[in-house]
Protein backbone atom coordinates (compact mmCIF):
# COMPACT_ATOMS: atom_id res chain seq x y z
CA UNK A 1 -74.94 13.28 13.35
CA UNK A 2 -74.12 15.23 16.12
CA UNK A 3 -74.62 19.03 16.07
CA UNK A 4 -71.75 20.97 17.64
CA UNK A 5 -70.71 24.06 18.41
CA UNK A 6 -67.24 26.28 18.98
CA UNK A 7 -67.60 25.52 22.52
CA UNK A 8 -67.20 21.74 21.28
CA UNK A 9 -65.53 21.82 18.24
CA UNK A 10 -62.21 20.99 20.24
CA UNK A 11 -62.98 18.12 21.96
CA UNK A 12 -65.38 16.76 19.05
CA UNK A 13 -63.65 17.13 16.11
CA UNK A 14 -59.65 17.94 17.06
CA UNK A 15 -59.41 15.63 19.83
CA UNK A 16 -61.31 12.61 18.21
CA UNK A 17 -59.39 9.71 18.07
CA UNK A 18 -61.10 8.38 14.84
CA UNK A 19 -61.68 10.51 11.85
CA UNK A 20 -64.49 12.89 12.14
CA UNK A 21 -66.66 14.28 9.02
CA UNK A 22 -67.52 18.00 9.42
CA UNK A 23 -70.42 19.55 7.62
CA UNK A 24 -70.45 23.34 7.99
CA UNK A 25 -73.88 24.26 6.78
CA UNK A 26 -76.56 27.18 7.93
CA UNK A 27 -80.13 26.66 7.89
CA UNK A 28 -81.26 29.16 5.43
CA UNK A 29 -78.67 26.91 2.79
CA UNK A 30 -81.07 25.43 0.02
CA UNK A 31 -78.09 23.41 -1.51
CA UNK A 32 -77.24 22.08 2.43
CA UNK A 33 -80.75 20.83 2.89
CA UNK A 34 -80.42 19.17 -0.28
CA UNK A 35 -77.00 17.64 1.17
CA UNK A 36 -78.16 16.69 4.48
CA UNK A 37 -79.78 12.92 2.85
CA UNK A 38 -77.21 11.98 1.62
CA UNK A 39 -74.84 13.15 4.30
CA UNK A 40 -76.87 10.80 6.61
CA UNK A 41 -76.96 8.04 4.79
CA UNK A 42 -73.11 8.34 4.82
CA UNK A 43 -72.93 8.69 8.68
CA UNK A 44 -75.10 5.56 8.67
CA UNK A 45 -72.40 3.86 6.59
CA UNK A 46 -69.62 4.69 8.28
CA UNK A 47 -70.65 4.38 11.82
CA UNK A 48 -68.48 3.11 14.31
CA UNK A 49 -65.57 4.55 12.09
CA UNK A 50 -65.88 8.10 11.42
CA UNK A 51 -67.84 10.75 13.46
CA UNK A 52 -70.24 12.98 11.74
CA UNK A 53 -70.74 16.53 12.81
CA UNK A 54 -72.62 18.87 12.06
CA UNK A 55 -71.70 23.25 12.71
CA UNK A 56 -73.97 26.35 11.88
CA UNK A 57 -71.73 28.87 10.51
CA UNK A 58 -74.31 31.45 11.61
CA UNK A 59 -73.71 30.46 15.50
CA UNK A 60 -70.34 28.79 15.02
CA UNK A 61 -68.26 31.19 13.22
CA UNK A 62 -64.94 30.61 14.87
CA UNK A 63 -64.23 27.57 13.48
CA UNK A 64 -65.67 28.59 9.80
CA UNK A 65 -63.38 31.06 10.11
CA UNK A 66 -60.29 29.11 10.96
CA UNK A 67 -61.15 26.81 8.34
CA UNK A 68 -61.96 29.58 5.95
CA UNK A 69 -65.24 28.40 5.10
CA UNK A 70 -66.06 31.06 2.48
CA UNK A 71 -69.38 28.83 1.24
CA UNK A 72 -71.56 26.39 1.75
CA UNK A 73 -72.65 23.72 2.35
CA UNK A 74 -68.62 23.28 3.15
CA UNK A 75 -67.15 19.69 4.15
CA UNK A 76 -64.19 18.72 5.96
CA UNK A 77 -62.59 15.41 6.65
CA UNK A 78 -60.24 15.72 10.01
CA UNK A 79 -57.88 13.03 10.77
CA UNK A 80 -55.27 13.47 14.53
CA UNK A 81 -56.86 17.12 14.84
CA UNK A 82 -55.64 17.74 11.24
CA UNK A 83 -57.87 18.95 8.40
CA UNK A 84 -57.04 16.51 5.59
CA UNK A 85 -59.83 17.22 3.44
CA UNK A 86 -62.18 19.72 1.90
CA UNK A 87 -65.22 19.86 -0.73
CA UNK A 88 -67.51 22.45 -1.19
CA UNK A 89 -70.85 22.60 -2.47
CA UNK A 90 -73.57 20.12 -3.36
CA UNK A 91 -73.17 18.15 -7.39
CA UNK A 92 -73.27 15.56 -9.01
CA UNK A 93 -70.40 13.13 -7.87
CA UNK A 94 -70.42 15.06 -4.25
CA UNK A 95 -71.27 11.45 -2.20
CA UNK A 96 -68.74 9.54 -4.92
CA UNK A 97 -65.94 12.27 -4.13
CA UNK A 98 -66.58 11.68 -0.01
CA UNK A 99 -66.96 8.11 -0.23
CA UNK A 100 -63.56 7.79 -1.69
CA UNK A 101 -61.70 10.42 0.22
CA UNK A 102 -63.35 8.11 3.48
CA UNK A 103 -62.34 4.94 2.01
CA UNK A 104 -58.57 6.09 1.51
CA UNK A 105 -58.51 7.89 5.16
CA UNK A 106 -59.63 5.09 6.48
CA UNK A 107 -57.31 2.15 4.49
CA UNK A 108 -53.77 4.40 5.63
């Protein structure tokens, strides 16, 4: 996972030239900590095809706020700079829901 911040959010996630994974989380979340597992046991299985980031919204509110992350733990799925995809919160079915939305990214 690599932690970034507004200053890098350009370059990391909009300028990526594979698919990039964005988990907006703060570290006061209880239901992000509870995320964060099985969020890197999905980097693990997709390295080498999608980055995995990782923003504070307490330090990196620019972007939460141009993606109108409203609450958290908030994930986004950018593909070409564009954000293609969007789930928030932490159930049952969350790594289901991401696995698929990765697996159809990735197979167009």
């Amino acid at each position: 996972m690599i932690e970034i911040t507004d200053a890098t959010f350009e370059q990391e996630v909009l300028q990526s030239d594979v698919p990039v994974f964005v988990d907006f989380y703060a570290n006061w979340c209880g239901p992000c900590k509870a995320a964060a597992p099985t969020v890197e046991e999905l980097a693990q299985k997709y390295a080498g095809r999608v980055k995995f980031c990782k923003l504070d919204v307490d330090t990196g509110t620019q972007f939460a706020v141009r993606f109108k992350v409203t609450g958290i733990p908030n994930f986004h799925i950018f593909k070409g700079g564009a954000d293609v995809f969007e789930f928030v919160g932490f159930r049952p079915g969350f790594e289901t829901t991401i696995t698929e939305a990765l697996d159809a990214l990735l197979a167009s």
